[in-house]
Structures are given as C-alpha cells and as structure tokens.
Protein backbone atom coordinates (compact mmCIF):
# COMPACT_ATOMS: atom_id res chain seq x y z
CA UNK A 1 31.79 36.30 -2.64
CA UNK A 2 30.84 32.94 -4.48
CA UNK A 3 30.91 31.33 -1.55
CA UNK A 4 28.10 33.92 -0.28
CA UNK A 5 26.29 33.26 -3.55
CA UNK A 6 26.20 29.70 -3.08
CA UNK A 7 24.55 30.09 0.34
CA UNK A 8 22.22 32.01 -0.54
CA UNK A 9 20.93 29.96 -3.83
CA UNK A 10 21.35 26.85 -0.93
CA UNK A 11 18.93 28.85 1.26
CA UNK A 12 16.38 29.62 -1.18
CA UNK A 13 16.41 26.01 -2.77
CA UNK A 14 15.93 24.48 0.81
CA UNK A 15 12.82 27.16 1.78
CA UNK A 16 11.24 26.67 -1.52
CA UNK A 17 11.76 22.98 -1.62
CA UNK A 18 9.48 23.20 1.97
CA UNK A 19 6.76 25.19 0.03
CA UNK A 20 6.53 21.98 -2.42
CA UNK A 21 3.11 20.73 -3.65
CA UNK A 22 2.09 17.09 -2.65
CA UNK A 23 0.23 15.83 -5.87
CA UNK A 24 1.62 12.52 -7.03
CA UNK A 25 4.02 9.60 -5.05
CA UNK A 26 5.73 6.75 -5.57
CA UNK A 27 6.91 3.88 -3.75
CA UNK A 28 6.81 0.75 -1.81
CA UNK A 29 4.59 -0.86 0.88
CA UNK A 30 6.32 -3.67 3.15
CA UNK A 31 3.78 -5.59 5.15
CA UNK A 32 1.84 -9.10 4.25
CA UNK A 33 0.30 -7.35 1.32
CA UNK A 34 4.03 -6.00 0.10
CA UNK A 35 4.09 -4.04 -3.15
CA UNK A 36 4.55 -0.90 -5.39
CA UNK A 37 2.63 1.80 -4.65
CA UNK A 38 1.43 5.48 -6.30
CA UNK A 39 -0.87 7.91 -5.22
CA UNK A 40 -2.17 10.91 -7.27
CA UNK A 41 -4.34 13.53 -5.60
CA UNK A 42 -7.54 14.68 -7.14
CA UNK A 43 -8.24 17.40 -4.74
CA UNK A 44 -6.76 19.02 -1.92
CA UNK A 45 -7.49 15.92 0.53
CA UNK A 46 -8.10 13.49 -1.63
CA UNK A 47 -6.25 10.57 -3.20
CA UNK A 48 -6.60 7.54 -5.89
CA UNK A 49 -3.77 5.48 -4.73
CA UNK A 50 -3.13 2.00 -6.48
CA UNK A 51 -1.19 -1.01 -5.21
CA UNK A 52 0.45 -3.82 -7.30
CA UNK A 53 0.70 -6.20 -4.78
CA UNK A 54 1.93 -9.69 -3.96
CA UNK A 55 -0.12 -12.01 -1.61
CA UNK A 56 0.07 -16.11 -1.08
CA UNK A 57 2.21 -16.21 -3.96
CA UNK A 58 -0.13 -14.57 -6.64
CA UNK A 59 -0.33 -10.30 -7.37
CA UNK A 60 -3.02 -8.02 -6.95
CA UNK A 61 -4.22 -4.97 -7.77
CA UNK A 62 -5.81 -2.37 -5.90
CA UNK A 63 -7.15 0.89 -6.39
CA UNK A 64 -8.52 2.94 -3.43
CA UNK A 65 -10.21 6.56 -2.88
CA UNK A 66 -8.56 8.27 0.03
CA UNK A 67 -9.21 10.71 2.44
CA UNK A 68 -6.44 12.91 4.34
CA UNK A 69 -6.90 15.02 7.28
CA UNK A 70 -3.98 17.07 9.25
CA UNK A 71 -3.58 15.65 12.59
CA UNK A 72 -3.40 18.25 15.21
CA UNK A 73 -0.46 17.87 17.22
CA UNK A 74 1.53 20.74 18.66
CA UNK A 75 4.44 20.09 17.94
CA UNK A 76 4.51 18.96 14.25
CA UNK A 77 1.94 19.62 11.55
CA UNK A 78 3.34 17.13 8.89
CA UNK A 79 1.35 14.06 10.41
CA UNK A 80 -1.97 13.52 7.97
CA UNK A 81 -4.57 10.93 9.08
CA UNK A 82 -5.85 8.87 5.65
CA UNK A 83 -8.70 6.60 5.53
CA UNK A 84 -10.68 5.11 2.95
CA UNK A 85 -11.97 2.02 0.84
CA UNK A 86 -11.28 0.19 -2.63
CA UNK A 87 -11.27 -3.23 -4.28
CA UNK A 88 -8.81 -5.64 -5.62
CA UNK A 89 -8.78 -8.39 -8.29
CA UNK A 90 -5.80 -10.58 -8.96
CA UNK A 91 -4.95 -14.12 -8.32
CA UNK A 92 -3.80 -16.65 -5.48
CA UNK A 93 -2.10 -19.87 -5.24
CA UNK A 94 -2.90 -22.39 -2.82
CA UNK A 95 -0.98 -25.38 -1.85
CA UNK A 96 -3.00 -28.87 -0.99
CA UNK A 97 -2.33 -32.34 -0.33
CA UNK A 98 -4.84 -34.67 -1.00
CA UNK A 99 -5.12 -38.74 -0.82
CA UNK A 100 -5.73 -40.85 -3.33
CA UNK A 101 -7.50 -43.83 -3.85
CA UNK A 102 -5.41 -45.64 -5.92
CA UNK A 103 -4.35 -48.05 -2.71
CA UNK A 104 -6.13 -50.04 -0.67
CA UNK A 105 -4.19 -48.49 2.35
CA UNK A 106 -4.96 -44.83 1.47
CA UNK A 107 -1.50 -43.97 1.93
CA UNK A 108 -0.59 -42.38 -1.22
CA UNK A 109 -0.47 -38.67 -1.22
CA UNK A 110 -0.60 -36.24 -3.92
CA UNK A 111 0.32 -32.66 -4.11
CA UNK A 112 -1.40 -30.00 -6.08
CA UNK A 113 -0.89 -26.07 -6.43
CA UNK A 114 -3.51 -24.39 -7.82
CA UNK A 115 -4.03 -20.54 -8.76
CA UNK A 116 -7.48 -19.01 -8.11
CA UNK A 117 -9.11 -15.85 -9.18
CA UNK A 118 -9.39 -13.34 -6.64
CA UNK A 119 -11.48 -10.12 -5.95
CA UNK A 120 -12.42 -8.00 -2.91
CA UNK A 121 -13.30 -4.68 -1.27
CA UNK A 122 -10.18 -3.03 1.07
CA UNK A 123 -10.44 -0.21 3.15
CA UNK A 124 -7.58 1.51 4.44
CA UNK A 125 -6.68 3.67 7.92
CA UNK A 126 -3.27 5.28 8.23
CA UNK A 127 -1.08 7.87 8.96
CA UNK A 128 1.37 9.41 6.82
CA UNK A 129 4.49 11.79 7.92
CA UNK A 130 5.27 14.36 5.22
CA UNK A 131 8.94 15.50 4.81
CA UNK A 132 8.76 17.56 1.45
CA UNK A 133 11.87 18.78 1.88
CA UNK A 134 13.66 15.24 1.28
CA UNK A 135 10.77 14.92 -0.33
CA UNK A 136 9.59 11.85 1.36
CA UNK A 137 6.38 10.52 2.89
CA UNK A 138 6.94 7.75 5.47
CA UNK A 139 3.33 5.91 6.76
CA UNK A 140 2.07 3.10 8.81
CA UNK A 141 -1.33 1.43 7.46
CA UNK A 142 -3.88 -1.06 8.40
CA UNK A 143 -5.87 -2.40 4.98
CA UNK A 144 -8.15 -5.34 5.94
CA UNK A 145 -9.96 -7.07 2.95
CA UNK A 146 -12.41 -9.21 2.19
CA UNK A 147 -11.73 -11.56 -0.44
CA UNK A 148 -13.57 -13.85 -2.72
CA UNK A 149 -11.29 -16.88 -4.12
CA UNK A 150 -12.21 -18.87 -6.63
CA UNK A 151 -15.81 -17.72 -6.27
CA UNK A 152 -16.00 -20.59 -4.09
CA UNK A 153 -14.51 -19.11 -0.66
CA UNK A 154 -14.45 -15.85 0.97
CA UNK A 155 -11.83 -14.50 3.33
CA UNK A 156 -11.15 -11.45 5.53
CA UNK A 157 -7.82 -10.89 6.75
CA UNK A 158 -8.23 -7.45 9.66
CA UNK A 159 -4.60 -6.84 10.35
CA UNK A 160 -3.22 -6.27 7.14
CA UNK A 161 -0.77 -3.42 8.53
CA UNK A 162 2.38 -2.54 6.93
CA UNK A 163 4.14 0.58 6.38
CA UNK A 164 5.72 2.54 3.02
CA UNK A 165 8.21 4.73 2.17
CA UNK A 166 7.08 7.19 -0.66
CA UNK A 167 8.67 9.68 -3.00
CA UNK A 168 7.13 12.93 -3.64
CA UNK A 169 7.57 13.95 -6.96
C-alpha cells in the first residue's frame, strides 16, 4: 500500500511538474561571448534577458528584449524560435607592441595593454528546447554586435554563436 502511495504522489509530481510555468531562468552561455545569463518574461512571448559576459579579456553587460515563437514541428512542440536586439557597455583590453625611438636602430620594442571602454547594439536569433520537466532549457544562438571601443574604433563581429544551458525556476 505505501508503495502504491508513493507512485501515485511520483505520478502526479512528474505531470504537474510538465504543466510548469516558464517565467524566469538562469544560467550560462559558452561561446566567444561566454557568460552568466537570466531571462525574465514580461509577457507570454516576451523576454528581458541580461548577459554578464567576458570578451578579449574585459566583461560586458547586456540586456536584450526578446521575442519567442513555437516552432512547428510535428513531432515535438518544445522547440521556441527567439529573436531580438539590445546593447552592451563594458570594457576591453587590447594587447600592442609598439617601437620606440629611443635607438638609432629602431629595434627596441615595447609592450603595452590597455583597457578601453566599450558599448554596442546586439541582436540575437536562436532557438531554445524546453524540458520543464528537468526543468531545463538547452539553446543554440547567434548574437552579432557592433561595438564602439574607445570611441575611437568600431567593430562588428556576425558569428557570435554559442549555446546555454538554462534552469527554469
């Protein structure tokens, strides 16, 4: 009889546990912009999700407003389509060797690191698999930037892809 009991309470946990809300996650993004990520849903099927980041040895922050749409596939409906755009500020460090004209010869090197302010706009394309019973969300994302450094050069990087394991909570 308590053995009955037990599968039954099992039963109910796992169903219910299926029937679980998506509305905030946490986790971690592994790609060339690697970090610590959480998302919080303002509506239905759509997201603020923030990134604190690390990038050519300096951090960032990011903060983007994303869509989600249910992919339709036949055979599984936990496969969500996300797109959207954001910005970022942090900083980066750059390495540099210069010469120096302390010689004659001009071969005396000298090398400098040096950490720049950083800003940009990101916009994000993805999809997301939702296992809510785990709960889990598991994703694959491309985020290209533009970046401003040092308000004295820009950069885009396109293929900014990495992917991110999240917990549901």
């Amino acid at each position: 009889m308590h053995k009955l009991f037990t599968l039954i309470f099992l039963l109910i946990a796992y169903a219910s546990a299926g029937q679980q809300l998506y509305e905030k996650s946490s986790g971690i993004r592994l790609g060339h912009t690697s970090g610590l990520t959480f998302k919080k849903f303002v509506t239905e099927d759509e997201a603020v999700e923030l990134i604190l980041s690390g990038r050519n040895e300096g951090m960032q922050f990011t903060a983007q407003y994303l869509f989600h749409e249910p992919m339709e596939f036949s055979f599984n409906d936990r496969f969500y389509l996300h797109y959207g755009i954001g910005g970022h500020v942090g900083y980066e460090k750059f390495d540099d060797i210069s010469k120096t004209l302390s010689n004659a010869a001009g071969d005396e090197f000298i090398y400098e690191s040096k950490s720049f302010f950083a800003m940009g706009v990101d916009a994000s394309l993805g999809i997301e698999y939702r296992w809510l019973e785990v709960p889990a969300t598991f994703g694959f994302d491309i985020k290209p930037y533009f970046n401003f450094i040092g308000m004295r050069h820009t950069k885009a990087k396109f293929w900014d892809a990495a992917i991110s394991f999240k917990y549901v909570f």
